[in-house]
Every structure is written in structure tokens, then in C-alpha cells.
C-alpha atoms as a PDB file:
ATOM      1  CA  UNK A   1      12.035-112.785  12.655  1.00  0.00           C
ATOM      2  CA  UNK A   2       9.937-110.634  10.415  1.00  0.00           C
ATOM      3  CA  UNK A   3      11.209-107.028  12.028  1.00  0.00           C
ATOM      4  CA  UNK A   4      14.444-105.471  13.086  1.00  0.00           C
ATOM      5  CA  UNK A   5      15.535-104.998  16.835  1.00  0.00           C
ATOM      6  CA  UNK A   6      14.634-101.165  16.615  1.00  0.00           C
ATOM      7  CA  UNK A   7      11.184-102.181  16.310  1.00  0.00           C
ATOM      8  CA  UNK A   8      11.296-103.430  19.886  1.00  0.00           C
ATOM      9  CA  UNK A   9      12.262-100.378  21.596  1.00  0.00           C
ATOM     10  CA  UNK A  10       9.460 -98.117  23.036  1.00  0.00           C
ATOM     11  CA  UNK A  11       8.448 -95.172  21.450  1.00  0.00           C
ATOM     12  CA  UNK A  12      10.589 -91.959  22.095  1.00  0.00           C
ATOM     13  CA  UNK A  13       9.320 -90.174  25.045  1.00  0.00           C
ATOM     14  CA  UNK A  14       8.311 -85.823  24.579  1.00  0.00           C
ATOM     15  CA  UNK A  15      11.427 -83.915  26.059  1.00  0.00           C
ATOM     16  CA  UNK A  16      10.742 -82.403  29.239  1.00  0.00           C
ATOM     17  CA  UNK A  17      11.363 -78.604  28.427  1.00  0.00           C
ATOM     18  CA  UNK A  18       9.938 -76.679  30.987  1.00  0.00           C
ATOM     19  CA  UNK A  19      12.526 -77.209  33.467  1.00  0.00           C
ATOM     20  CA  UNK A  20      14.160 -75.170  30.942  1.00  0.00           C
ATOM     21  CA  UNK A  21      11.791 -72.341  30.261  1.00  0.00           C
ATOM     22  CA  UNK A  22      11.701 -72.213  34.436  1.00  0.00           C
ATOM     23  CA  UNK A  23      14.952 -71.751  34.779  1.00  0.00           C
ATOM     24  CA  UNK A  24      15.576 -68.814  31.686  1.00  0.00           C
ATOM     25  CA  UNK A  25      12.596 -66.900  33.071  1.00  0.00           C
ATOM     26  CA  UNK A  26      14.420 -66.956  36.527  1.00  0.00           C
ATOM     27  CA  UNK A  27      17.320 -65.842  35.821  1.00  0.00           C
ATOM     28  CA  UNK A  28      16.037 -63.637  33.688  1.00  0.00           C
ATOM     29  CA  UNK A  29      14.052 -61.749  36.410  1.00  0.00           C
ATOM     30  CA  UNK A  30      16.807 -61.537  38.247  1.00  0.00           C
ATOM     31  CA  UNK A  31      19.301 -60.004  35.699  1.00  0.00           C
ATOM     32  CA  UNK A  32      16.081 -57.527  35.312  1.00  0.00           C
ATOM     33  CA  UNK A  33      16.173 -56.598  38.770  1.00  0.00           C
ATOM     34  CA  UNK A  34      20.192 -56.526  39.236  1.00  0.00           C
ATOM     35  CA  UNK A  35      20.160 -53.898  36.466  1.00  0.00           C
ATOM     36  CA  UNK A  36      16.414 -51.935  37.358  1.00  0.00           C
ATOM     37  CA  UNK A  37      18.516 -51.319  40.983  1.00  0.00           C
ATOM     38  CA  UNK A  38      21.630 -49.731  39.230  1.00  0.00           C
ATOM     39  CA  UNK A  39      19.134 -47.226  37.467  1.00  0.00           C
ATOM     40  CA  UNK A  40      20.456 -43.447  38.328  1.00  0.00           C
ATOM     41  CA  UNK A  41      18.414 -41.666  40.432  1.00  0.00           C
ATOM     42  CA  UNK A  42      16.759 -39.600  38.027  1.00  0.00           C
ATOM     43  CA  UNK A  43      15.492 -42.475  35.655  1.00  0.00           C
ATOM     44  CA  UNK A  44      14.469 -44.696  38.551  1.00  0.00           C
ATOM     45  CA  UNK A  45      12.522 -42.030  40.861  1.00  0.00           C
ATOM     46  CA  UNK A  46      11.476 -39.832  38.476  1.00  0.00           C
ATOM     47  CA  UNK A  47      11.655 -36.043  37.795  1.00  0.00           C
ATOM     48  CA  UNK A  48      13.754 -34.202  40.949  1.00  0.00           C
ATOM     49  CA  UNK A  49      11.524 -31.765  42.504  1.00  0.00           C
ATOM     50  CA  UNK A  50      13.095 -27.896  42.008  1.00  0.00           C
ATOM     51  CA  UNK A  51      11.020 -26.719  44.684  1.00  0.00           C
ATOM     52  CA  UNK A  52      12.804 -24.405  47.690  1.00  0.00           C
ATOM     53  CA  UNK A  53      11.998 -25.979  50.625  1.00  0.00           C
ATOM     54  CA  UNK A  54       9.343 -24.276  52.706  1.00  0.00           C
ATOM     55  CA  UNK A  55      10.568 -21.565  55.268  1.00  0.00           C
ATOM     56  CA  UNK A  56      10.832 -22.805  58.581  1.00  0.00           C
ATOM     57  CA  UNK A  57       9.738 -20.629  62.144  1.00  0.00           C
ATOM     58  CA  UNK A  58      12.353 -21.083  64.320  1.00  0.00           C
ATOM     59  CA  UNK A  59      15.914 -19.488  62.499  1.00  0.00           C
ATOM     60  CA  UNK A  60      18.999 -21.709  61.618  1.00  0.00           C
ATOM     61  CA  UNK A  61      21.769 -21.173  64.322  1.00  0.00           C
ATOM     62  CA  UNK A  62      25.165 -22.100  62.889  1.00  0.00           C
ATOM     63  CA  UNK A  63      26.399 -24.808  64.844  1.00  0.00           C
ATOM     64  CA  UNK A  64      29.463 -25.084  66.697  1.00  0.00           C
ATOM     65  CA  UNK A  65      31.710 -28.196  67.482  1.00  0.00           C
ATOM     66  CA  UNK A  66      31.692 -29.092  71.203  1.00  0.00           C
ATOM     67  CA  UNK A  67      35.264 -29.400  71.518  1.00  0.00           C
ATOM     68  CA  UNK A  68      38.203 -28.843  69.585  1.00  0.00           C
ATOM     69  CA  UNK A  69      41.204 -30.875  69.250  1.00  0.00           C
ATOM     70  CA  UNK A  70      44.696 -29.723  69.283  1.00  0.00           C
ATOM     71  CA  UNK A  71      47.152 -31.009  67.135  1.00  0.00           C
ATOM     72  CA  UNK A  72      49.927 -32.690  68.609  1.00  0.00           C
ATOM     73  CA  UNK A  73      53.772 -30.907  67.831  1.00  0.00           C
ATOM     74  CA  UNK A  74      55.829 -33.343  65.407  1.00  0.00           C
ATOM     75  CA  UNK A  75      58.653 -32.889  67.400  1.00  0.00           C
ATOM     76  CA  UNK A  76      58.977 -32.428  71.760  1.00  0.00           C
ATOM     77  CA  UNK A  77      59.258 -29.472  73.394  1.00  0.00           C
ATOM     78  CA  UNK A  78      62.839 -29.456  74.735  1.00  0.00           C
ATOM     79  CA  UNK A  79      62.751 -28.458  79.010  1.00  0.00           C
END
């Protein structure tokens, strides 16, 4: 036999990486948006607006609870 045994195996195939690269950009995106929806409010919305809101026609009645609960006593009444 003029070669070795290694000569007799097939060539090496390319590695399949993309699966890979698929699966990093994934989860990347998604770490990306897990931390984009923690923001705080005033990096995610932008400036807060200082404005007073605009004066309305009608004026603001305070409003009043319907009905008011009683506490009960701790202890019975005695007869």
C-alpha cells in the first residue's frame, strides 16, 4: 500500500457557524430590549414637560366620599 489510512478519509467538511452567530444576535436583542424597558422614565421618554396644565372652564369641586364607614368598638357594649 503506497499511502497511510488517513489518506482515505474525506476531506474535513467547513464548520457550520451560523447557527451560532443566529443564536448570539438573538439573545442579544433580547438582553437589549430586557434592559431598554427598565430605562427610567426620564432617559426613555425624554425631557418631562414643566408646563402648568391649561386652565379648565368648569371649577374643581372637592369631592366627597359617598359613605363613610364606622369603625367597629374593640370590645361590646355591655346591656
Amino acid at each position: 500500500m503506497p499511502g497511510s489510512l488517513t489518506d482515505l478519509d474525506p476531506p474535513p467538511a467547513p464548520e457550520r457557524r451560523w447557527p451560532f452567530y443566529v443564536l448570539w444576535v438573538v439573545g442579544g436583542v433580547a438582553v437589549a430590549a430586557v434592559l431598554f424597558t427598565h430605562l427610567p422614565v426620564s432617559l426613555s421618554r425624554g425631557p418631562a414637560v414643566t408646563e402648568p396644565p391649561a386652565a379648565t372652564a368648569l371649577p374643581v369641586l372637592p369631592v366627597r366620599p359617598a359613605f363613610r364607614v364606622a369603625p367597629l368598638p374593640a370590645v361590646p357594649a355591655r346591656p
